[in-house]
C-alpha atoms as a PDB file:
ATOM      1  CA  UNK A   1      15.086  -5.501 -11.148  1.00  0.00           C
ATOM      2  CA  UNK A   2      12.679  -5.208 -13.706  1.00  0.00           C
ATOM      3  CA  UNK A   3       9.628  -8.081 -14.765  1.00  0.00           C
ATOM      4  CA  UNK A   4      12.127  -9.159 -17.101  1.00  0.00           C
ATOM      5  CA  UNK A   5      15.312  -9.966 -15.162  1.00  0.00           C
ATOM      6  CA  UNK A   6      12.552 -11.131 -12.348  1.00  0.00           C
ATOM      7  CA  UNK A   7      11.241 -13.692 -14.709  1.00  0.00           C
ATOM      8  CA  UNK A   8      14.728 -14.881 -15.921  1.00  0.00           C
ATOM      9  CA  UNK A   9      15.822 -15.093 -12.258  1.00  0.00           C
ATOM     10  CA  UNK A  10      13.116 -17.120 -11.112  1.00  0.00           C
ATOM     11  CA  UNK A  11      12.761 -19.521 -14.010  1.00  0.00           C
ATOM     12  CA  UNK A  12      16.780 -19.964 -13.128  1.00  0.00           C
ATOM     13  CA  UNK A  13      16.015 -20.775  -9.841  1.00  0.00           C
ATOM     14  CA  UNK A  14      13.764 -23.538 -10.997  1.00  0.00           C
ATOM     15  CA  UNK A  15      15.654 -24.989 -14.021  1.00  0.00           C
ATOM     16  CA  UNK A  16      11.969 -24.753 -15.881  1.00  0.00           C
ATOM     17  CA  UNK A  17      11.905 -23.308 -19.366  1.00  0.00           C
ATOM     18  CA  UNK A  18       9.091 -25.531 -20.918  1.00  0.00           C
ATOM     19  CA  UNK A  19       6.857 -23.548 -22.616  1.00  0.00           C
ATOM     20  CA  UNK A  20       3.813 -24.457 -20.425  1.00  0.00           C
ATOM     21  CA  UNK A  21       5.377 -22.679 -17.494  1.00  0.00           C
ATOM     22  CA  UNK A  22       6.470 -19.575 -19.407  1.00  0.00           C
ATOM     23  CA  UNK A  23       3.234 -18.744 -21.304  1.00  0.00           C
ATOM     24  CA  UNK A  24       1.753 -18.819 -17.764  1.00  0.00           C
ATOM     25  CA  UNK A  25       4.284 -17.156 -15.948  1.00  0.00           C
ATOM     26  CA  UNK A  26       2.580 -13.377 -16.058  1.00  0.00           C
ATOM     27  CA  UNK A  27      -0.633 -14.793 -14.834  1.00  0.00           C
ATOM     28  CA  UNK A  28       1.214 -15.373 -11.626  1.00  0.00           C
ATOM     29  CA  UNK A  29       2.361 -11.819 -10.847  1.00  0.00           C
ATOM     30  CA  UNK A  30      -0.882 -10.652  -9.532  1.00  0.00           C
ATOM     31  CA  UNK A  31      -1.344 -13.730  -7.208  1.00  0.00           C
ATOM     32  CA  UNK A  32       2.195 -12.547  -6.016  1.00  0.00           C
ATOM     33  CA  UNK A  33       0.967  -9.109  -5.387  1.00  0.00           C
ATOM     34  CA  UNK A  34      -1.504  -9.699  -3.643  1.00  0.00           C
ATOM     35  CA  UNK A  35      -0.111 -11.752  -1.275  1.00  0.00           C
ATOM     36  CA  UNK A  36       2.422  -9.030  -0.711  1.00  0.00           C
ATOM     37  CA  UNK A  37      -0.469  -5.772  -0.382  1.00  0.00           C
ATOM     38  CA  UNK A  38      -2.054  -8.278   2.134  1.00  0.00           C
ATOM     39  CA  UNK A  39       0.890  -8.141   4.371  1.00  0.00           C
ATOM     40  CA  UNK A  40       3.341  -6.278   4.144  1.00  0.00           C
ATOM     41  CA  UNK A  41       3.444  -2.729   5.950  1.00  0.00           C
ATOM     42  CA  UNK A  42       6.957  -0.332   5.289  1.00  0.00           C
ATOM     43  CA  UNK A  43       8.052   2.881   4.914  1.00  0.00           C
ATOM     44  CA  UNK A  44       9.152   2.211   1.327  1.00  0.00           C
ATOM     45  CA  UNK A  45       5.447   1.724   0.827  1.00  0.00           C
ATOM     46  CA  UNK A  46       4.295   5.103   2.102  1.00  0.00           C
ATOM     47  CA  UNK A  47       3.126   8.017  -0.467  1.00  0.00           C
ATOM     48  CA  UNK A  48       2.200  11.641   0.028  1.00  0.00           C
ATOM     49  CA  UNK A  49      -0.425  13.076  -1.929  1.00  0.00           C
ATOM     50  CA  UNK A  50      -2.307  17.079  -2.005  1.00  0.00           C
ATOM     51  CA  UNK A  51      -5.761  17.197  -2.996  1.00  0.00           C
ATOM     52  CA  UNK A  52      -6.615  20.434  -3.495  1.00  0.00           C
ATOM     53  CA  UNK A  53     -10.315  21.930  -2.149  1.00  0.00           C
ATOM     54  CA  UNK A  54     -11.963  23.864  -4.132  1.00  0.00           C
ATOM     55  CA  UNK A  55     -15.028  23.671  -2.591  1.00  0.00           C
ATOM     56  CA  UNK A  56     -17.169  23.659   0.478  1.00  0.00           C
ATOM     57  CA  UNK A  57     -18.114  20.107  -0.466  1.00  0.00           C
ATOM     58  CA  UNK A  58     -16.722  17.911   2.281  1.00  0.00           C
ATOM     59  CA  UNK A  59     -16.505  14.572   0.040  1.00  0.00           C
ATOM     60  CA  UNK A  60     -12.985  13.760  -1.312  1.00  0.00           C
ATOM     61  CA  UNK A  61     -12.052  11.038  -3.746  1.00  0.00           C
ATOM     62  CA  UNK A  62      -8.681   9.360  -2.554  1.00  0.00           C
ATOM     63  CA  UNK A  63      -6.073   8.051  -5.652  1.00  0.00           C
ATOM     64  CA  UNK A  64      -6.949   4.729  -6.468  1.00  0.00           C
ATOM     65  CA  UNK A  65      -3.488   3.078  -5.115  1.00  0.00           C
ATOM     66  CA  UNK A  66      -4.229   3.702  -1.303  1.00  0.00           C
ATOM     67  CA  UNK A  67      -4.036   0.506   0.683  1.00  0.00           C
ATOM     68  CA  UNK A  68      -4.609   2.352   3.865  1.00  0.00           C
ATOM     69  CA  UNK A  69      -5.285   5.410   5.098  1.00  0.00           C
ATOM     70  CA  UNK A  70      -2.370   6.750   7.463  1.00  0.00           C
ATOM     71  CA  UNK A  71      -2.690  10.209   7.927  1.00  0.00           C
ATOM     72  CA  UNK A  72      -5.857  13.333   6.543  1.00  0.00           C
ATOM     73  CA  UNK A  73      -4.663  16.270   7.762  1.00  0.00           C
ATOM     74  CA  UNK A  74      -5.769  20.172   6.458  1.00  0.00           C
ATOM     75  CA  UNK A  75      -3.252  23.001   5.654  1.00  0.00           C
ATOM     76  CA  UNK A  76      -3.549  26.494   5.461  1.00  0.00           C
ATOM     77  CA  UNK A  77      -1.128  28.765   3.443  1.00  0.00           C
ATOM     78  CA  UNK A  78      -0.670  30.195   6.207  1.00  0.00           C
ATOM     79  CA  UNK A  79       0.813  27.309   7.554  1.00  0.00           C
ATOM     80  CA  UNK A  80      -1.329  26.325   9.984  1.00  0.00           C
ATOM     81  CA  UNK A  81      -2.417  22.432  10.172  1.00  0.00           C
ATOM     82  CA  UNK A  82      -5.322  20.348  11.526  1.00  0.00           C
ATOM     83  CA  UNK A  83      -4.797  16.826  11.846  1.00  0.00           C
ATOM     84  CA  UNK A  84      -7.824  14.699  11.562  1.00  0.00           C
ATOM     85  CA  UNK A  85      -8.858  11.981  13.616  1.00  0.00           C
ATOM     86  CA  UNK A  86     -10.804   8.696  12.034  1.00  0.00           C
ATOM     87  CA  UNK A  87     -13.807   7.906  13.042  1.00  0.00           C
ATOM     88  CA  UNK A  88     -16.885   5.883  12.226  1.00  0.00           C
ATOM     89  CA  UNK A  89     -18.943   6.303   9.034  1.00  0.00           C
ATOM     90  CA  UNK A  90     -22.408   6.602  11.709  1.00  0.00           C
ATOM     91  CA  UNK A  91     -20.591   9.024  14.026  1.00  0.00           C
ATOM     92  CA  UNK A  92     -19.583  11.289  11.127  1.00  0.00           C
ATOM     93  CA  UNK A  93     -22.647  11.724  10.119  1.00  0.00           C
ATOM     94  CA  UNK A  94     -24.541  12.294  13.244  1.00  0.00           C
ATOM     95  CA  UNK A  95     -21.774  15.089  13.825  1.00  0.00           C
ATOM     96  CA  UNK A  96     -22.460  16.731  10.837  1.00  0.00           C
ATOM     97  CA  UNK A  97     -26.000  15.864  11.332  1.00  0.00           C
ATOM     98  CA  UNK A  98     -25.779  18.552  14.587  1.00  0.00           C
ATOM     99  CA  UNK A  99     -24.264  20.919  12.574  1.00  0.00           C
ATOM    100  CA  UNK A 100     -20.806  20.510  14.381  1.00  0.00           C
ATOM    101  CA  UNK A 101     -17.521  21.282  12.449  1.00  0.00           C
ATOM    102  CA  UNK A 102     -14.874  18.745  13.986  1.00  0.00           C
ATOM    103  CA  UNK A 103     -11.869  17.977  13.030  1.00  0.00           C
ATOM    104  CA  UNK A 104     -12.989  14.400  12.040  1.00  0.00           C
ATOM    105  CA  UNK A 105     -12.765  12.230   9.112  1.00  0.00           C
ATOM    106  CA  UNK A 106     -14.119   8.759   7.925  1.00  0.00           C
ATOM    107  CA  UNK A 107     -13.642   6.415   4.591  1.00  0.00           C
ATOM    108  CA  UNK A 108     -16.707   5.715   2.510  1.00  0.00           C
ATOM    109  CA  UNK A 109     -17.397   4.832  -1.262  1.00  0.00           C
ATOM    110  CA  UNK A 110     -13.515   5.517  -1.819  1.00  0.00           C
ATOM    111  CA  UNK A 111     -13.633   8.787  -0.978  1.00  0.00           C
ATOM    112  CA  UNK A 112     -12.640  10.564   2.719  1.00  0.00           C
ATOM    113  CA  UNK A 113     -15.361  12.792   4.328  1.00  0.00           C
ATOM    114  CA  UNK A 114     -14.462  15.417   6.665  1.00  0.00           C
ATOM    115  CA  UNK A 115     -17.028  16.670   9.520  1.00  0.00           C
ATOM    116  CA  UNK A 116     -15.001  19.769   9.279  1.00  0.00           C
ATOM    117  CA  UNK A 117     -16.186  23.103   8.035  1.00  0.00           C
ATOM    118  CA  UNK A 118     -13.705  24.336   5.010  1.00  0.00           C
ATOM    119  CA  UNK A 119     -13.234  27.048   2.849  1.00  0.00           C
ATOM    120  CA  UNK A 120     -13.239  26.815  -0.790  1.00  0.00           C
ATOM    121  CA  UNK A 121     -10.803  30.202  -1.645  1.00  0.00           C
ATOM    122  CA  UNK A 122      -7.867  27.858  -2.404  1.00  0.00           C
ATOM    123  CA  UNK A 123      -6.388  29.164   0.741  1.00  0.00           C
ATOM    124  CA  UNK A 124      -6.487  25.315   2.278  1.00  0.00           C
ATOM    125  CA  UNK A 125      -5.434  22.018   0.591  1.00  0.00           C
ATOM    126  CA  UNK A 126      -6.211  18.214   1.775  1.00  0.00           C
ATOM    127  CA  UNK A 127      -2.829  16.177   2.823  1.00  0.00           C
ATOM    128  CA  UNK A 128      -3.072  12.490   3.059  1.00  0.00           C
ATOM    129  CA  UNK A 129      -0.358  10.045   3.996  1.00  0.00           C
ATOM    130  CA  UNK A 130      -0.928   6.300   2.748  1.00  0.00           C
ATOM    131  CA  UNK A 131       0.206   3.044   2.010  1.00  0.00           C
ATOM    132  CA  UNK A 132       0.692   2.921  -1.693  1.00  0.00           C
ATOM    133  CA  UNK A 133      -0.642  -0.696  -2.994  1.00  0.00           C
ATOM    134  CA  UNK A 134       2.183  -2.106  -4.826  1.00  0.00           C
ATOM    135  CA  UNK A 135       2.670  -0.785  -8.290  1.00  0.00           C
ATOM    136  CA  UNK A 136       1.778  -3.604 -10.645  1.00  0.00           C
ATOM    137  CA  UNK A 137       4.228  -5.247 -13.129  1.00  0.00           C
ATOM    138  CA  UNK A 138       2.739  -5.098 -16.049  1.00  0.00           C
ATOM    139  CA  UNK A 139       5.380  -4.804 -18.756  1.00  0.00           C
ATOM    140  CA  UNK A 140       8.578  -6.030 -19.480  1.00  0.00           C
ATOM    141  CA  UNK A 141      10.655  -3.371 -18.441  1.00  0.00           C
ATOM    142  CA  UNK A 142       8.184  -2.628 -15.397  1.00  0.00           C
ATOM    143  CA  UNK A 143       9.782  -1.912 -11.976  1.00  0.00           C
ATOM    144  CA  UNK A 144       8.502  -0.478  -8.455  1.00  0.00           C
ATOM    145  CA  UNK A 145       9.980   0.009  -4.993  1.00  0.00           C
ATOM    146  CA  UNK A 146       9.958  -3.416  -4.132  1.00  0.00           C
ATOM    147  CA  UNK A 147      11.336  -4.785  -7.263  1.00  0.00           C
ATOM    148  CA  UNK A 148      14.212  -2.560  -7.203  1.00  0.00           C
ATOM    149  CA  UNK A 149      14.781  -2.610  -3.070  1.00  0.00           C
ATOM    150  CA  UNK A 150      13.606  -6.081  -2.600  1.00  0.00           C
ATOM    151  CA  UNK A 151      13.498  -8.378  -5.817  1.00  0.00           C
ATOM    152  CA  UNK A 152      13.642 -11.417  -3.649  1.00  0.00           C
ATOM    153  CA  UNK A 153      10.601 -11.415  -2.788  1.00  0.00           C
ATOM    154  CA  UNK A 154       9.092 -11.313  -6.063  1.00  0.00           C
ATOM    155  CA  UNK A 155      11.342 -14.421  -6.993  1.00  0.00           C
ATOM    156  CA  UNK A 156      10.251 -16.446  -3.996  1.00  0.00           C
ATOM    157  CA  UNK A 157       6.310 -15.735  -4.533  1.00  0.00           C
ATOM    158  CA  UNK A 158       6.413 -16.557  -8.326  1.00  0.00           C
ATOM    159  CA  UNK A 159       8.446 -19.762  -7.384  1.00  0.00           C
ATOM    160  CA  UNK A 160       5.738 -20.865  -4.974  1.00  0.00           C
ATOM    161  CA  UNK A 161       2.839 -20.325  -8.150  1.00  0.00           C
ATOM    162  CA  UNK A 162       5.494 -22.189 -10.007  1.00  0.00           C
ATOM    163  CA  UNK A 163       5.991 -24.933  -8.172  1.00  0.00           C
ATOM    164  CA  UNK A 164       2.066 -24.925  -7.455  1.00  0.00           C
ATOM    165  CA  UNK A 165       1.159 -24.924 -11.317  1.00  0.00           C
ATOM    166  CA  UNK A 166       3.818 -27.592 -11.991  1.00  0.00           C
ATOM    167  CA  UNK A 167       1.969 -29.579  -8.691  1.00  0.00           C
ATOM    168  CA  UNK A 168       5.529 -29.864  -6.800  1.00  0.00           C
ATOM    169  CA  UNK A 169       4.177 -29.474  -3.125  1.00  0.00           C
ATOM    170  CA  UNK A 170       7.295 -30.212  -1.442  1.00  0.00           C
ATOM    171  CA  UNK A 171       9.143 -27.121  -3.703  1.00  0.00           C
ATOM    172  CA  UNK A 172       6.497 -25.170  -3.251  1.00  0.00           C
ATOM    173  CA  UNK A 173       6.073 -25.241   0.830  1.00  0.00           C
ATOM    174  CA  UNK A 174       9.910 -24.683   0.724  1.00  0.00           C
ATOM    175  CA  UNK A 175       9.765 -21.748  -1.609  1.00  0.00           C
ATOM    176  CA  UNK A 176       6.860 -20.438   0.263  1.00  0.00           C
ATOM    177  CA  UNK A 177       8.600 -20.348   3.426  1.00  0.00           C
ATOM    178  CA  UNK A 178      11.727 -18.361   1.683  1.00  0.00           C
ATOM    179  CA  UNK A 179       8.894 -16.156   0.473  1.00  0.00           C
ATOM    180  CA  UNK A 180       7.583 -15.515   3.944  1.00  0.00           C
ATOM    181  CA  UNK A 181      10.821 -15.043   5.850  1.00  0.00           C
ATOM    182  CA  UNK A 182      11.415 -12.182   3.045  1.00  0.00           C
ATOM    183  CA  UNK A 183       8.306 -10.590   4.092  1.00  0.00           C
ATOM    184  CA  UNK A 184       9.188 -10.672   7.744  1.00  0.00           C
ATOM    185  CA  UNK A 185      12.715  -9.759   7.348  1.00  0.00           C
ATOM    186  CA  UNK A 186      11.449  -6.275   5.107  1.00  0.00           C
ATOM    187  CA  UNK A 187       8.875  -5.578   8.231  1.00  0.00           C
ATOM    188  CA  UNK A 188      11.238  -6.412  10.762  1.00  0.00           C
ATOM    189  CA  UNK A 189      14.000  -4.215   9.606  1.00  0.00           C
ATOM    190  CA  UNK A 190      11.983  -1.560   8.502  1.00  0.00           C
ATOM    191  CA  UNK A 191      10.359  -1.244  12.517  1.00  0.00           C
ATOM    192  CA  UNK A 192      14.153  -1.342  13.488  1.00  0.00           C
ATOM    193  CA  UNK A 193      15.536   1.772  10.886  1.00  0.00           C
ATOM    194  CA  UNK A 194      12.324   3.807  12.356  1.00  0.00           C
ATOM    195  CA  UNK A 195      12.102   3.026  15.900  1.00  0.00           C
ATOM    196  CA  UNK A 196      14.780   2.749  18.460  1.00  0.00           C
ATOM    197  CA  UNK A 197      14.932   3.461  22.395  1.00  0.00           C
ATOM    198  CA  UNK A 198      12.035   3.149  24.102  1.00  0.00           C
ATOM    199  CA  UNK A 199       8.658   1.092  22.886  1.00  0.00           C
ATOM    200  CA  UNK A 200       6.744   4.122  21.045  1.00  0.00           C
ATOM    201  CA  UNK A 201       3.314   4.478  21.392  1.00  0.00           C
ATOM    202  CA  UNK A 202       1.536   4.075  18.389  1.00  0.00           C
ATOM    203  CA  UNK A 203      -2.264   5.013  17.367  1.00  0.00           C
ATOM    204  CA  UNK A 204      -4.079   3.746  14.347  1.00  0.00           C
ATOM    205  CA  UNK A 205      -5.512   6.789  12.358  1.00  0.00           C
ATOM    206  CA  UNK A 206      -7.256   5.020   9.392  1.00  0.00           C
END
């Protein structure tokens, strides 16, 4: 669904179409997405991006839509791959400090730095796997992953601002808790389709 048949949806749900509510009705959509970025962690949510090095500096600026940090990793046309491991801003720096290349990375001023010696002959690019903040809608005709996979959940958030603005606490608790149990089911479904078997073991790289 797009903004549009989000907006008409919700102010269905709520049988409000005074004018006060719909001249404030955009103003709500980045309350509702931020909720969501605060919370919700999925697959559908997870973006690959190449940044490619082309030069010995070992300061990269990450795209401005990473939430977190899943994966830095450095490959070679030749196919080989380093995988980097996270670790703290001070450490870093007293690595590279000692003149050590490691195959370590940390997140500072929006940008990754590597404590890893690398070439700048365009033989070797930086891959990074991250959770993508959710697109904003913006316009009318405006979509993202969740609004077309999950429109739901936008409906239920912008009913709880609704219901907030129009100072309904009782609709709005209830709305909220639709909202929520959205949010869980995406999460809990989403750790279902990936895993199965065995408990895996998991390590946080960023």
């Amino acid at each position: 669904m797009n903004l549009l048949q989000i907006k008409t949806a919700a102010l269905g749900y709520s049988d409000r179409y005074d004018t006060e509510v719909s001249n404030n009705f955009l103003s709500w959509i980045p309350i509702v997405e931020g909720r969501i970025n605060s919370v919700l962690t999925t697959r559908l949510s997870l973006k690959d991006s190449v940044i490619p090095i082309t030069t010995t500096n070992q300061t990269f600026a990450f795209p401005a839509d990473v939430l977190f940090l899943k994966q830095v990793k450095l490959v070679e046309t030749s196919g080989i791959e380093v995988i980097f491991q996270y670790i703290s801003e001070a450490y870093l720096n007293k690595v590279i400090a000692n003149g050590v290349s490691k195959p370590y990375y940390t997140v500072t001023n929006g940008a990754i730095q590597l404590a890893y010696q690398i070439k700048d002959d365009g033989s070797q690019e930086l891959h990074i796997r991250y959770e993508q903040q959710l697109p904003a809608l913006e316009a009318t005709d405006d979509e993202n992953w969740l609004s077309i996979s999950s429109p739901q959940v936008y409906i239920f958030g912008l009913l709880v601002e609704l219901y907030a603005f129009v100072k309904d606490a009782e609709a709005a608790a209830a709305w909220d808790a639709r909202f929520q149990k959205e949010l869980d089911n995406i999460e809990n479904t989403d750790y279902r389709t990936q895993w199965s078997g065995t408990t895996p073991l998991q390590q946080k790289l960023g």
